[in-house]
PDB file of N, CA and C in Angstrom:
ATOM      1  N   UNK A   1     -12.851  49.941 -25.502  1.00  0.00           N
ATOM      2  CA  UNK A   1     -13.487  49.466 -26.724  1.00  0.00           C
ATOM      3  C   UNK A   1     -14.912  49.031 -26.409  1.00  0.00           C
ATOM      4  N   UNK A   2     -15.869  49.078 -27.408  1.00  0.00           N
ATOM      5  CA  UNK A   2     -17.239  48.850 -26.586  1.00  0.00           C
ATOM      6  C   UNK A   2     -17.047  47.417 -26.802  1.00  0.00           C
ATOM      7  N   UNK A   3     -18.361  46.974 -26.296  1.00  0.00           N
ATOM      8  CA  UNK A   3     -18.315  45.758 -26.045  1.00  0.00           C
ATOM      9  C   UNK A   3     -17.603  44.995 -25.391  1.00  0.00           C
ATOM     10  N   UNK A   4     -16.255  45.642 -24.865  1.00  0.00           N
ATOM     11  CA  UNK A   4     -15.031  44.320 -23.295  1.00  0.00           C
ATOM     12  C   UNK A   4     -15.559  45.244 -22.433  1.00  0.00           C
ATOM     13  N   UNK A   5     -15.269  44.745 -21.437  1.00  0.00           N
ATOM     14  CA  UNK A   5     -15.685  44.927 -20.150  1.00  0.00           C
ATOM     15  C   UNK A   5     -14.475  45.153 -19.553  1.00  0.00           C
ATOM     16  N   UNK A   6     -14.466  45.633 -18.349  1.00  0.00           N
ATOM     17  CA  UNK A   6     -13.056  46.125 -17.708  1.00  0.00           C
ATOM     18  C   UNK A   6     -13.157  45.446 -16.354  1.00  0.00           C
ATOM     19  N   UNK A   7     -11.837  44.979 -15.924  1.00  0.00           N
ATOM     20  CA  UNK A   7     -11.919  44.350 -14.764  1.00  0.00           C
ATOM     21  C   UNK A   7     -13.085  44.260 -13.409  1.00  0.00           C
ATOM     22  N   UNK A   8     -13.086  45.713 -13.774  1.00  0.00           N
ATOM     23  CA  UNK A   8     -13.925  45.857 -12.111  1.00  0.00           C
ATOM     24  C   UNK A   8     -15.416  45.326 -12.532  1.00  0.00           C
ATOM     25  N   UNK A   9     -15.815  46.054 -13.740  1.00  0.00           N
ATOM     26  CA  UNK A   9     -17.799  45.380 -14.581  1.00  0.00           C
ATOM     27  C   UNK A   9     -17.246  43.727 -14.374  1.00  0.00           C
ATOM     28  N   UNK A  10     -16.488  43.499 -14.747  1.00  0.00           N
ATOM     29  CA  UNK A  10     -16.158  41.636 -14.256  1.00  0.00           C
ATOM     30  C   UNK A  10     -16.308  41.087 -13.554  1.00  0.00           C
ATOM     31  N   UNK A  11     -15.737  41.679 -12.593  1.00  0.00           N
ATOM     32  CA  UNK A  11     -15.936  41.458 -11.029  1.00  0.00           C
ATOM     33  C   UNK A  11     -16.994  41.319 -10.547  1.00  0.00           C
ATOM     34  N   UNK A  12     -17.730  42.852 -10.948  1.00  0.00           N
ATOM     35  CA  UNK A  12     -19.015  43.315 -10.113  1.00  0.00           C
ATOM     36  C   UNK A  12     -20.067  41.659 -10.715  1.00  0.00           C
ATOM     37  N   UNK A  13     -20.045  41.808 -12.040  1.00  0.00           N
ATOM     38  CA  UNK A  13     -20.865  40.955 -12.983  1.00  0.00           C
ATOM     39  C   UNK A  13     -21.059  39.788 -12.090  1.00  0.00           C
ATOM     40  N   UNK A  14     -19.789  39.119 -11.563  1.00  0.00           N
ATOM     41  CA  UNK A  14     -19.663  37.862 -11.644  1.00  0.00           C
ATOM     42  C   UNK A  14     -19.837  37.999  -9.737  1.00  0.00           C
ATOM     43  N   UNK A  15     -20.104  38.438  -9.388  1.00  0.00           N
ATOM     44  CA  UNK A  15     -20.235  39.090  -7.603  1.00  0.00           C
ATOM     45  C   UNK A  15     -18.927  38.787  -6.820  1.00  0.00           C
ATOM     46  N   UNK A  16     -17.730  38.781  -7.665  1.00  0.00           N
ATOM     47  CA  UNK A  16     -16.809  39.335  -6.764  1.00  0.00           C
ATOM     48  C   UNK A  16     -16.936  40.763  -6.209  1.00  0.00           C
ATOM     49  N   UNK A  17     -16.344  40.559  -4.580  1.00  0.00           N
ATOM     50  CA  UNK A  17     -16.418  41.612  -3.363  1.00  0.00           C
ATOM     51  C   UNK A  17     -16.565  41.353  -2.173  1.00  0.00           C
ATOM     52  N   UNK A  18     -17.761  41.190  -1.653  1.00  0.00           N
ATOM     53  CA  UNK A  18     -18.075  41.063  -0.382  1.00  0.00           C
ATOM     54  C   UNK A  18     -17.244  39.586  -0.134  1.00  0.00           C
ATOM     55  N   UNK A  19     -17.620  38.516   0.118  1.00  0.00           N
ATOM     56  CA  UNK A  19     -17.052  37.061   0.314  1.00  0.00           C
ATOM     57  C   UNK A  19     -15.438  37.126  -0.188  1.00  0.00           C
ATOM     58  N   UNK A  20     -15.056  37.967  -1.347  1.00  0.00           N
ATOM     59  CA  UNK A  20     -13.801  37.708  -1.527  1.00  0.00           C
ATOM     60  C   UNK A  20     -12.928  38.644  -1.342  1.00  0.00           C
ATOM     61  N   UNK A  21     -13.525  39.744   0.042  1.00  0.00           N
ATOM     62  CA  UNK A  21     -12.388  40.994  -0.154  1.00  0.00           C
ATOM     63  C   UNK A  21     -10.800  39.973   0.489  1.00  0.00           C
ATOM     64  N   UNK A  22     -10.100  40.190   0.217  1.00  0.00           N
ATOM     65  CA  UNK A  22      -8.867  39.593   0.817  1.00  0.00           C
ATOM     66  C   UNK A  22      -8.085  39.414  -0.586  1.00  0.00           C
ATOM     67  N   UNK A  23      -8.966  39.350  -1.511  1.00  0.00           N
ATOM     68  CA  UNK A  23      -8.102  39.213  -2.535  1.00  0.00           C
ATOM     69  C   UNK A  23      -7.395  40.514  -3.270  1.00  0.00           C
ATOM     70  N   UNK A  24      -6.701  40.275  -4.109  1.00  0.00           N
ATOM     71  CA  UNK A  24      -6.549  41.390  -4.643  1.00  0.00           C
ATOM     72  C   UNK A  24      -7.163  41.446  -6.272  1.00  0.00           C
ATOM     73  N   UNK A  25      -7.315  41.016  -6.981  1.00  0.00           N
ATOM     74  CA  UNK A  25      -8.069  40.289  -8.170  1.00  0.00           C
ATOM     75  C   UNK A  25      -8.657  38.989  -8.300  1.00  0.00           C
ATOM     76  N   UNK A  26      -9.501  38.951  -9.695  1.00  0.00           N
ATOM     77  CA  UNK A  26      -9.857  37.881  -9.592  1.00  0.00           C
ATOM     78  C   UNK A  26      -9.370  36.574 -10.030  1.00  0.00           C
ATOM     79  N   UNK A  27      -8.282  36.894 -11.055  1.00  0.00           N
ATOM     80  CA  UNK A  27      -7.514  35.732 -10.976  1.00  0.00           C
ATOM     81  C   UNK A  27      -6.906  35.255  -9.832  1.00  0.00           C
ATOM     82  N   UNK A  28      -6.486  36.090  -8.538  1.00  0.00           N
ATOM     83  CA  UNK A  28      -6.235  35.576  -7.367  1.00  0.00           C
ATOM     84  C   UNK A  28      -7.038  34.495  -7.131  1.00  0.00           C
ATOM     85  N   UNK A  29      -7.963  34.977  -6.901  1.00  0.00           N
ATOM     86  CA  UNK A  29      -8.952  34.637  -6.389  1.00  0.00           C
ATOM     87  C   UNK A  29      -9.624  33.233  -6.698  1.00  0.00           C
ATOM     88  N   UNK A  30      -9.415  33.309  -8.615  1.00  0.00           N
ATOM     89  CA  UNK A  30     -10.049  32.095  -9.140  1.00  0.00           C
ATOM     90  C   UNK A  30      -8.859  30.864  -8.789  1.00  0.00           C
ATOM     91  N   UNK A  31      -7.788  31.368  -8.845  1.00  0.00           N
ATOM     92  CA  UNK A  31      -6.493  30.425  -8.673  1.00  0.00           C
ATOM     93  C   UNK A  31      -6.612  29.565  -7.376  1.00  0.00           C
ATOM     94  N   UNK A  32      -7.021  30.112  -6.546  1.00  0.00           N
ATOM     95  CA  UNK A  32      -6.960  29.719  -4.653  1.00  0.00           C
ATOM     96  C   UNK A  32      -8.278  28.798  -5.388  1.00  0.00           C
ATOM     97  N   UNK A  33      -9.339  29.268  -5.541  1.00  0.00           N
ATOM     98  CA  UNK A  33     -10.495  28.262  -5.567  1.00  0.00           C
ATOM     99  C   UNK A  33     -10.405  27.282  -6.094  1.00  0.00           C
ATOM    100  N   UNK A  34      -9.551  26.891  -7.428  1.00  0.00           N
ATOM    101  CA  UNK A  34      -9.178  26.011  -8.373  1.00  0.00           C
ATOM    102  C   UNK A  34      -8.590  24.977  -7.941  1.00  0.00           C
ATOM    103  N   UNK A  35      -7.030  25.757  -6.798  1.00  0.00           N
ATOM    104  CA  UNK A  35      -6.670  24.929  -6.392  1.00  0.00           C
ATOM    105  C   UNK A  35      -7.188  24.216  -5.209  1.00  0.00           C
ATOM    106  N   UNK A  36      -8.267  24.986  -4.432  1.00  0.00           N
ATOM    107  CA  UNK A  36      -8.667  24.012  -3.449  1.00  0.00           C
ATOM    108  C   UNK A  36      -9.571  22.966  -3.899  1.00  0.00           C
ATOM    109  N   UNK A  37      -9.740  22.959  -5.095  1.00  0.00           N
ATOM    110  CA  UNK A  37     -11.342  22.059  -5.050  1.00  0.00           C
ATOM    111  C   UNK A  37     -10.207  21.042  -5.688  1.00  0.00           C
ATOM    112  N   UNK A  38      -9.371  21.163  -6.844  1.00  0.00           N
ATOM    113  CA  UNK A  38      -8.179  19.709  -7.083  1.00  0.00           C
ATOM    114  C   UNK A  38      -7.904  19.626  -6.052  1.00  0.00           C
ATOM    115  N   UNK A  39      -7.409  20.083  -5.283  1.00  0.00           N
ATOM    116  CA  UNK A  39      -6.746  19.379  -3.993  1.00  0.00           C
ATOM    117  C   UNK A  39      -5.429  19.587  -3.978  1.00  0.00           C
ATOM    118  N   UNK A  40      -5.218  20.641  -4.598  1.00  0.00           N
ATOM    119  CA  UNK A  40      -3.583  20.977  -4.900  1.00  0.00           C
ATOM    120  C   UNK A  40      -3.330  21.343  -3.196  1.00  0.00           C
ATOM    121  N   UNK A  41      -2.019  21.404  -2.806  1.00  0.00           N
ATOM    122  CA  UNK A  41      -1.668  21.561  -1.574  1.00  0.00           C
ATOM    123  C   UNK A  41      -1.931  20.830  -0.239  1.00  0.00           C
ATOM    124  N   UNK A  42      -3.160  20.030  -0.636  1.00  0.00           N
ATOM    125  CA  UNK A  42      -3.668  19.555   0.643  1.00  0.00           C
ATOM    126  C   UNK A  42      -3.406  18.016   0.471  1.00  0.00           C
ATOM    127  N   UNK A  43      -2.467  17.192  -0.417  1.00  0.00           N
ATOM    128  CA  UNK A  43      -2.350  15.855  -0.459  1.00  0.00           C
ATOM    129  C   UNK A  43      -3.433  14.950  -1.559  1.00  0.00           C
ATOM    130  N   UNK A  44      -3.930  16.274  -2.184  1.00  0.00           N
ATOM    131  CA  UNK A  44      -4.735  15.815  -2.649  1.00  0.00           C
ATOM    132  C   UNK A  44      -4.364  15.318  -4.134  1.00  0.00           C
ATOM    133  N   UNK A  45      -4.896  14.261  -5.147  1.00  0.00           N
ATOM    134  CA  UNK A  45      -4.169  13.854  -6.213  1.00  0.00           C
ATOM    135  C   UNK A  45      -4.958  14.585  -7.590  1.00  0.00           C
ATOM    136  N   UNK A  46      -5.812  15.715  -7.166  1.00  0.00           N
ATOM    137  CA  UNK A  46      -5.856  16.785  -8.239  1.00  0.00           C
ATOM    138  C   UNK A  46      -7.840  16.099  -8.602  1.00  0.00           C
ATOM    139  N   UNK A  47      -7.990  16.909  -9.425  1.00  0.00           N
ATOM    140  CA  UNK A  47      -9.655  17.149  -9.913  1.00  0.00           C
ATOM    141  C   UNK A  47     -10.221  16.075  -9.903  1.00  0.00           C
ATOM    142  N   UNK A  48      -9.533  15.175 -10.806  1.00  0.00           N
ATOM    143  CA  UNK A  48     -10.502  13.755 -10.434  1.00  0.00           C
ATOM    144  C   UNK A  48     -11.309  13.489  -9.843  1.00  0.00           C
ATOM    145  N   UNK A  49      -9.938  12.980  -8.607  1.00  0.00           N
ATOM    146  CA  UNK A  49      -9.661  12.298  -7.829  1.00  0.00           C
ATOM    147  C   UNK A  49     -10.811  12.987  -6.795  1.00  0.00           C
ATOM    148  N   UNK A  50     -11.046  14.250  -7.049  1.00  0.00           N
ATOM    149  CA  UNK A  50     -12.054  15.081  -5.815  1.00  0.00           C
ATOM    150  C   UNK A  50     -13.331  15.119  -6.243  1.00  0.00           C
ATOM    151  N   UNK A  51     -13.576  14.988  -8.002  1.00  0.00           N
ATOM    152  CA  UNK A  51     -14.916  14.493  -8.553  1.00  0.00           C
ATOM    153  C   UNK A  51     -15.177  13.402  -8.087  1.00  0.00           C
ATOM    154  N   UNK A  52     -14.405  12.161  -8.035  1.00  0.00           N
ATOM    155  CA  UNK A  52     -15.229  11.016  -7.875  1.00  0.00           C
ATOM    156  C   UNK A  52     -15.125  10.680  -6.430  1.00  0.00           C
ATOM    157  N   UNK A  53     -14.774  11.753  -5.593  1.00  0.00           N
ATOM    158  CA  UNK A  53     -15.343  11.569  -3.821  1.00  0.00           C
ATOM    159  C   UNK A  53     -16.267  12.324  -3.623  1.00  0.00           C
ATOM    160  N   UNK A  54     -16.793  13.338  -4.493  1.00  0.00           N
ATOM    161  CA  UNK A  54     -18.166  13.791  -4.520  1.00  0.00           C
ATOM    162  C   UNK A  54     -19.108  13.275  -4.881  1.00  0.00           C
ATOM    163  N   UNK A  55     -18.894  12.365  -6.083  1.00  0.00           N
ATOM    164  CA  UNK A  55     -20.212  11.805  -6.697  1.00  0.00           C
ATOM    165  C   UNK A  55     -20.205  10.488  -5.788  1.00  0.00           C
ATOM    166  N   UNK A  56     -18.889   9.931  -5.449  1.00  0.00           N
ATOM    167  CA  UNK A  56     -19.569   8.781  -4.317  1.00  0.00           C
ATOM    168  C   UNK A  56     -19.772   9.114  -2.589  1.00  0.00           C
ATOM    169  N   UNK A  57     -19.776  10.029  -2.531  1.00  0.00           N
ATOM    170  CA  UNK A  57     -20.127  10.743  -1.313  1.00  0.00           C
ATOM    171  C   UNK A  57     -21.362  10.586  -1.023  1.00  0.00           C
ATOM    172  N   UNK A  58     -22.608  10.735  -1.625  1.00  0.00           N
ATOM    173  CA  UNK A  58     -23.899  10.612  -1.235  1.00  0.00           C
ATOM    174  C   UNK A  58     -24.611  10.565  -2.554  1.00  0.00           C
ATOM    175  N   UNK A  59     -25.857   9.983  -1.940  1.00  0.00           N
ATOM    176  CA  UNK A  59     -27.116   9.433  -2.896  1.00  0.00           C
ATOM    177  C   UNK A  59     -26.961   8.579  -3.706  1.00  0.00           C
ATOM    178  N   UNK A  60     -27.578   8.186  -4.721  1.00  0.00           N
ATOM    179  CA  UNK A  60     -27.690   6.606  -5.336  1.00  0.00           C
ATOM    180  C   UNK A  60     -26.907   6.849  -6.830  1.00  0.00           C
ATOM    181  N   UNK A  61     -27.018   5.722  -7.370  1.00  0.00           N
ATOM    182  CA  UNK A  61     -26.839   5.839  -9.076  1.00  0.00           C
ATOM    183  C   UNK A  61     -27.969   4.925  -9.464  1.00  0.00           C
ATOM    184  N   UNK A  62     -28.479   5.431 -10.722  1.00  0.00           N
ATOM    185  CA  UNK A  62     -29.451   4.885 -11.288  1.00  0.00           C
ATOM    186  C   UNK A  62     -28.622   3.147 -11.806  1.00  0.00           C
ATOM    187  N   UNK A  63     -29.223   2.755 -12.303  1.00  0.00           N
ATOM    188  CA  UNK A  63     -28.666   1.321 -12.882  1.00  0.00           C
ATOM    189  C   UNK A  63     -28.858   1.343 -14.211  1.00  0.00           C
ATOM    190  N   UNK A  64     -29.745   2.112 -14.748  1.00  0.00           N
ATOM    191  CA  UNK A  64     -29.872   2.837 -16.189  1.00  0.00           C
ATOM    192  C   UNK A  64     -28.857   3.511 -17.234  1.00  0.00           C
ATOM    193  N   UNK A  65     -29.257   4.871 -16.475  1.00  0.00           N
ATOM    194  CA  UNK A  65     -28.532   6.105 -16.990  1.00  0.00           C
ATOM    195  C   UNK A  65     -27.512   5.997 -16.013  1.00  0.00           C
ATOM    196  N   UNK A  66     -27.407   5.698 -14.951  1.00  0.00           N
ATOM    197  CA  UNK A  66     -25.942   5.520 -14.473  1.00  0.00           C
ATOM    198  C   UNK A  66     -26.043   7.574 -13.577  1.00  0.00           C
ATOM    199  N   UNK A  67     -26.694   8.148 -13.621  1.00  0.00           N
ATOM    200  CA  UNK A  67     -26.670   9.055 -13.152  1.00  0.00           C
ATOM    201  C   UNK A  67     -27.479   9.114 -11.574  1.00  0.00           C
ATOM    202  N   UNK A  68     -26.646   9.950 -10.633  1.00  0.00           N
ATOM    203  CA  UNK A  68     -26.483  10.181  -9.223  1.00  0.00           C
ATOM    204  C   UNK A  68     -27.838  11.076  -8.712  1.00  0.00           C
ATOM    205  N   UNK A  69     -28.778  10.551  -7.429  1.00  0.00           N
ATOM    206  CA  UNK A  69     -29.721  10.886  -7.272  1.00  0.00           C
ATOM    207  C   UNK A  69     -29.472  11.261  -5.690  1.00  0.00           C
ATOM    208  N   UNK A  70     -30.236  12.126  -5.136  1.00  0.00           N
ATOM    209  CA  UNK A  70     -29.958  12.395  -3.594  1.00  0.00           C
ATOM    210  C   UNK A  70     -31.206  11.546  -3.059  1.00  0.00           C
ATOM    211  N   UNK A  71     -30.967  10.584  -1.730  1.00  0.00           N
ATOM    212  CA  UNK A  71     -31.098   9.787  -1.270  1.00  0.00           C
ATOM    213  C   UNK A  71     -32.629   9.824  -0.893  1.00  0.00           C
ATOM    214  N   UNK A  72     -33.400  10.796  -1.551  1.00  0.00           N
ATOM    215  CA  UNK A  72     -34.620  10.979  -1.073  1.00  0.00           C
ATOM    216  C   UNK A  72     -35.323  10.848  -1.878  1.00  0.00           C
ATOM    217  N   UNK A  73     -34.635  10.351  -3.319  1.00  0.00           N
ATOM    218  CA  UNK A  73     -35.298  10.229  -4.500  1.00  0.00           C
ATOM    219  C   UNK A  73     -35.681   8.664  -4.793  1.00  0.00           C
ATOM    220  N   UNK A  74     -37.016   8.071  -5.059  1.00  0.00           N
ATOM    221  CA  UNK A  74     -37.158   6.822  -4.646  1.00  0.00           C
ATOM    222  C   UNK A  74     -37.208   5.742  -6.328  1.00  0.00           C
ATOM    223  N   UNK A  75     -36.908   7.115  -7.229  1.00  0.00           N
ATOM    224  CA  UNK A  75     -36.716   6.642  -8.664  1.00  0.00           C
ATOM    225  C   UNK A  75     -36.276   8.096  -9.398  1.00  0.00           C
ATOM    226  N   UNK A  76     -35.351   7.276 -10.401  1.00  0.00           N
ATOM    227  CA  UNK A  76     -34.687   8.298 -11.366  1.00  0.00           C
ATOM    228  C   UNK A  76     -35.387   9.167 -12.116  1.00  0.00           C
ATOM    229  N   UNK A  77     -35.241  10.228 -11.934  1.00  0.00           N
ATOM    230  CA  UNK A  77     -36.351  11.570 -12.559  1.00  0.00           C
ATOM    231  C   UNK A  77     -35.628  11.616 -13.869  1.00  0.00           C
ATOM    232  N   UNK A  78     -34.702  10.809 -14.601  1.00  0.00           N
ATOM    233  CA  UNK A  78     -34.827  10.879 -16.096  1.00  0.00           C
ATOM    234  C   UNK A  78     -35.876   9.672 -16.594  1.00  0.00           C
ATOM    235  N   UNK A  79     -34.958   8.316 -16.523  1.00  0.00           N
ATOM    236  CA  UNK A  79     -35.348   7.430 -16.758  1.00  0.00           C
ATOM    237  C   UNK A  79     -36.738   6.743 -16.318  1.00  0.00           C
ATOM    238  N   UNK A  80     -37.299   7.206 -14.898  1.00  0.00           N
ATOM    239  CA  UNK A  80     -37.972   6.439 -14.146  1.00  0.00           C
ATOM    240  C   UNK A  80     -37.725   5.042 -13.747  1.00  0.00           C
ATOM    241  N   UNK A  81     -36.732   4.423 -13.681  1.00  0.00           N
ATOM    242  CA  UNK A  81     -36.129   3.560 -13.412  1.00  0.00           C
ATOM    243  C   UNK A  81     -36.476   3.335 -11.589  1.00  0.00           C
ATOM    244  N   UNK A  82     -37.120   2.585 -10.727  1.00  0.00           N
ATOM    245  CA  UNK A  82     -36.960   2.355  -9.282  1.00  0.00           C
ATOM    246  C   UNK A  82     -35.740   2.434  -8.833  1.00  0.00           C
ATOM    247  N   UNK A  83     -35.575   3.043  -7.961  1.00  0.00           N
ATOM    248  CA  UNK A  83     -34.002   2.804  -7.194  1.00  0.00           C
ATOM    249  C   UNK A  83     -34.238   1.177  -6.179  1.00  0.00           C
ATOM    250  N   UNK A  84     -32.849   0.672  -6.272  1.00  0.00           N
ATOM    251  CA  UNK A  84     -33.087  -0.775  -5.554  1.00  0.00           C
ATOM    252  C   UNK A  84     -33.781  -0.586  -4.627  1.00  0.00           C
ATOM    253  N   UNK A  85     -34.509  -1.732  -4.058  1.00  0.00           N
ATOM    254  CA  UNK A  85     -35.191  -1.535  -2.775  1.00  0.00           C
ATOM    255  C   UNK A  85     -36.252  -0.835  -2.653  1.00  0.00           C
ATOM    256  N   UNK A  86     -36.556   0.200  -3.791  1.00  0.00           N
ATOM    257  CA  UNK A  86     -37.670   0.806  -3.368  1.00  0.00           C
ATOM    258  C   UNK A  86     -38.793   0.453  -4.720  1.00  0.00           C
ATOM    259  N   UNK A  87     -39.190  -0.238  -4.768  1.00  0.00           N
ATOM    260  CA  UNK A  87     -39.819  -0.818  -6.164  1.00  0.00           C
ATOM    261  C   UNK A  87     -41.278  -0.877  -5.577  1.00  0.00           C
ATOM    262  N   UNK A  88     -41.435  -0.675  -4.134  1.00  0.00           N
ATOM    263  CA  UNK A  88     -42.613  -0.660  -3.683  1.00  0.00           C
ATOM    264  C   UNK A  88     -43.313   0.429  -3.626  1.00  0.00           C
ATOM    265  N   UNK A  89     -42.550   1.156  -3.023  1.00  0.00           N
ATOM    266  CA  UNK A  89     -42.734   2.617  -3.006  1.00  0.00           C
ATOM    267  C   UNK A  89     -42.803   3.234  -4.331  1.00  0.00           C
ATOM    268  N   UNK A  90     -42.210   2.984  -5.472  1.00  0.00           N
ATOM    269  CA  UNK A  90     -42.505   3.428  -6.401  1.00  0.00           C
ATOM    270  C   UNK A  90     -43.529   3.562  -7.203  1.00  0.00           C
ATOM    271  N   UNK A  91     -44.418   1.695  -6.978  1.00  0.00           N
ATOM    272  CA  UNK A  91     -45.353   1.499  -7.442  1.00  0.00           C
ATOM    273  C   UNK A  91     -46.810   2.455  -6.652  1.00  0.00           C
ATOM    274  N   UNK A  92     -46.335   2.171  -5.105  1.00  0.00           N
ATOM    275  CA  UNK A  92     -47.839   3.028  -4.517  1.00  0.00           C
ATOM    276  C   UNK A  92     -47.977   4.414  -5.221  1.00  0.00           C
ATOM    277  N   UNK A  93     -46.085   4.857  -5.286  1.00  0.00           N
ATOM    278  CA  UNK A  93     -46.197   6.388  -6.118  1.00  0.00           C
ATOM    279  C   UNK A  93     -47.191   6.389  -7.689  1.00  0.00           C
ATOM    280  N   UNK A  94     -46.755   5.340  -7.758  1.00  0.00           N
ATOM    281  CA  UNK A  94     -47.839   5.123  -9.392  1.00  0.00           C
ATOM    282  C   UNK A  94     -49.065   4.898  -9.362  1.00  0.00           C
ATOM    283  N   UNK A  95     -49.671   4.205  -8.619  1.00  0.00           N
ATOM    284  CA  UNK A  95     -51.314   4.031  -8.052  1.00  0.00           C
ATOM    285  C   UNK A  95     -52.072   5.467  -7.650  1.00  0.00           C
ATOM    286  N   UNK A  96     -50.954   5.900  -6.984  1.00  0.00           N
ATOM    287  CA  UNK A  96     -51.483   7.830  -6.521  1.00  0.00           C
ATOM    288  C   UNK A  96     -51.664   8.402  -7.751  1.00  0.00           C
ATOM    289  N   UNK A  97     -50.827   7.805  -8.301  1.00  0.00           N
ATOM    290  CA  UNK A  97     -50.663   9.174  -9.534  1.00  0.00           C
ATOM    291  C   UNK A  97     -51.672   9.024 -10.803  1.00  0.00           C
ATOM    292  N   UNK A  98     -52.012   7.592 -10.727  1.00  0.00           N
ATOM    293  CA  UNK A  98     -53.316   7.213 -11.112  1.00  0.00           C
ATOM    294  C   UNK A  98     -54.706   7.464 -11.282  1.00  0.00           C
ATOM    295  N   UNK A  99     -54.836   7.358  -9.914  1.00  0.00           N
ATOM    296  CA  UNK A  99     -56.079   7.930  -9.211  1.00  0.00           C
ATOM    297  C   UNK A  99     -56.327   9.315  -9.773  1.00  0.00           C
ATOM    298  N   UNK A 100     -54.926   9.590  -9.104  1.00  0.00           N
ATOM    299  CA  UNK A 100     -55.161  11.847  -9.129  1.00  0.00           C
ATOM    300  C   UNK A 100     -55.633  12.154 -10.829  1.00  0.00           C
ATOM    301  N   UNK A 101     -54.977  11.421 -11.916  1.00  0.00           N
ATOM    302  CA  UNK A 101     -55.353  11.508 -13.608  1.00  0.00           C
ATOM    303  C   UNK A 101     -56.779  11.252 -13.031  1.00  0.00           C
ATOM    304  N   UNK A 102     -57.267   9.723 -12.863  1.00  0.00           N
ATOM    305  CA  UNK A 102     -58.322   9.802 -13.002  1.00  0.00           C
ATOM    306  C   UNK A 102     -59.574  10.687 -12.730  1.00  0.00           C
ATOM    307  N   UNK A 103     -59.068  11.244 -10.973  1.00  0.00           N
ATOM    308  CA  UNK A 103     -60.209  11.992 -10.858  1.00  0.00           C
ATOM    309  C   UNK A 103     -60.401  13.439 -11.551  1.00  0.00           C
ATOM    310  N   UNK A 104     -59.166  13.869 -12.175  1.00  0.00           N
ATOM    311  CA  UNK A 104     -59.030  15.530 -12.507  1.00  0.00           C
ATOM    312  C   UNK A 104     -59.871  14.708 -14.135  1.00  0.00           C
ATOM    313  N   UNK A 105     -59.429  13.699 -14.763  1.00  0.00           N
ATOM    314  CA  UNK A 105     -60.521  13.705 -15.914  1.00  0.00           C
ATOM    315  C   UNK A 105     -61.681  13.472 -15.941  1.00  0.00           C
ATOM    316  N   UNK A 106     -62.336  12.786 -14.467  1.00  0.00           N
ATOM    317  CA  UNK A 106     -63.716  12.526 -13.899  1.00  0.00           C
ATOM    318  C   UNK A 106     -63.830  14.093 -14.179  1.00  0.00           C
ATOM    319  N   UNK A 107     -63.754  14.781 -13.403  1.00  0.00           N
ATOM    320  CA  UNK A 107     -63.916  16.453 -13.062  1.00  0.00           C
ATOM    321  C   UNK A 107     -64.093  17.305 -14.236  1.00  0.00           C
ATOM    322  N   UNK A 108     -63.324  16.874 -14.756  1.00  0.00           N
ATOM    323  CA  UNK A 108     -62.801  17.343 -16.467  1.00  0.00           C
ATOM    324  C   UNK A 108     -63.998  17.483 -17.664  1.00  0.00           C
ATOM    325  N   UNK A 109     -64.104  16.073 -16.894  1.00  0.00           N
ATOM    326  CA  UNK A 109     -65.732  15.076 -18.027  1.00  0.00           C
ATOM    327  C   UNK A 109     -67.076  15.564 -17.478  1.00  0.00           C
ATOM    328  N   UNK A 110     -67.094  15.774 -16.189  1.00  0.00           N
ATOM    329  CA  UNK A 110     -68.329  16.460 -15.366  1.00  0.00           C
ATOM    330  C   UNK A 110     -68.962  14.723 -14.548  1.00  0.00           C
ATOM    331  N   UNK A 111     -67.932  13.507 -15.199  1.00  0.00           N
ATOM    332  CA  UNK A 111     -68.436  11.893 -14.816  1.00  0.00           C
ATOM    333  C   UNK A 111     -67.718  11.931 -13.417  1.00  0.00           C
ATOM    334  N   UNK A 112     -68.250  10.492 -12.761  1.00  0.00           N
ATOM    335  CA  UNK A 112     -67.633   9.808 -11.654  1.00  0.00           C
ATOM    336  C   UNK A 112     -66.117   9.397 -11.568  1.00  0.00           C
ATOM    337  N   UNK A 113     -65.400   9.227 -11.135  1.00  0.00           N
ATOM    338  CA  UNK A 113     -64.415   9.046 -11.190  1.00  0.00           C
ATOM    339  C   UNK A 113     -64.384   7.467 -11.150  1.00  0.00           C
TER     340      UNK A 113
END
């Protein structure tokens, strides 16, 4: 029928092959992955439980938005919120970023900065 696609355009589409020859389809395939990431088989107590050892696994949470930053981030790229501790660093980041406006509108203007 036009418009469905047939197993194998599925496959190809979605880059099953190389990494997953062993399988025999892709519901195989999606099933094994599903269950490894819940944690089915391995003692594990299912999806959650494996979301929230990822998100507390590494990097910060904002105190804001409550959303997870990798540890190199010294303020929240939604909110701009400082991450604890770094309220210093944030500010020099703001003095730079200052300057740099100012001089591109010095430049801009043909004035001194």
């Amino acid at each position: 029928k036009e418009g469905e696609w047939s197993a194998k355009e599925w496959e190809e589409w979605c880059g099953y092959g190389d990494e997953d020859a062993g399988y025999e389809d892709y519901e195989a395939y999606y099933d094994e992955e599903v269950a490894a990431a819940a944690g089915a088989g391995s003692g594990g107590a299912g999806c959650l439980s494996w979301m929230a050892q990822q998100q507390n696994a590494a990097g910060w949470q904002c105190n804001g938005c409550r959303l997870r930053w990798d540890e190199d981030k010294v303020e929240c790229c939604v909110c701009e919120i400082p991450r604890p501790g770094y309220e210093d660093k944030v500010k020099e980041k703001q003095a730079d970023k200052a300057k740099g406006q100012a001089a591109a509108a010095a430049a801009f203007l043909g004035t001194s900065a």
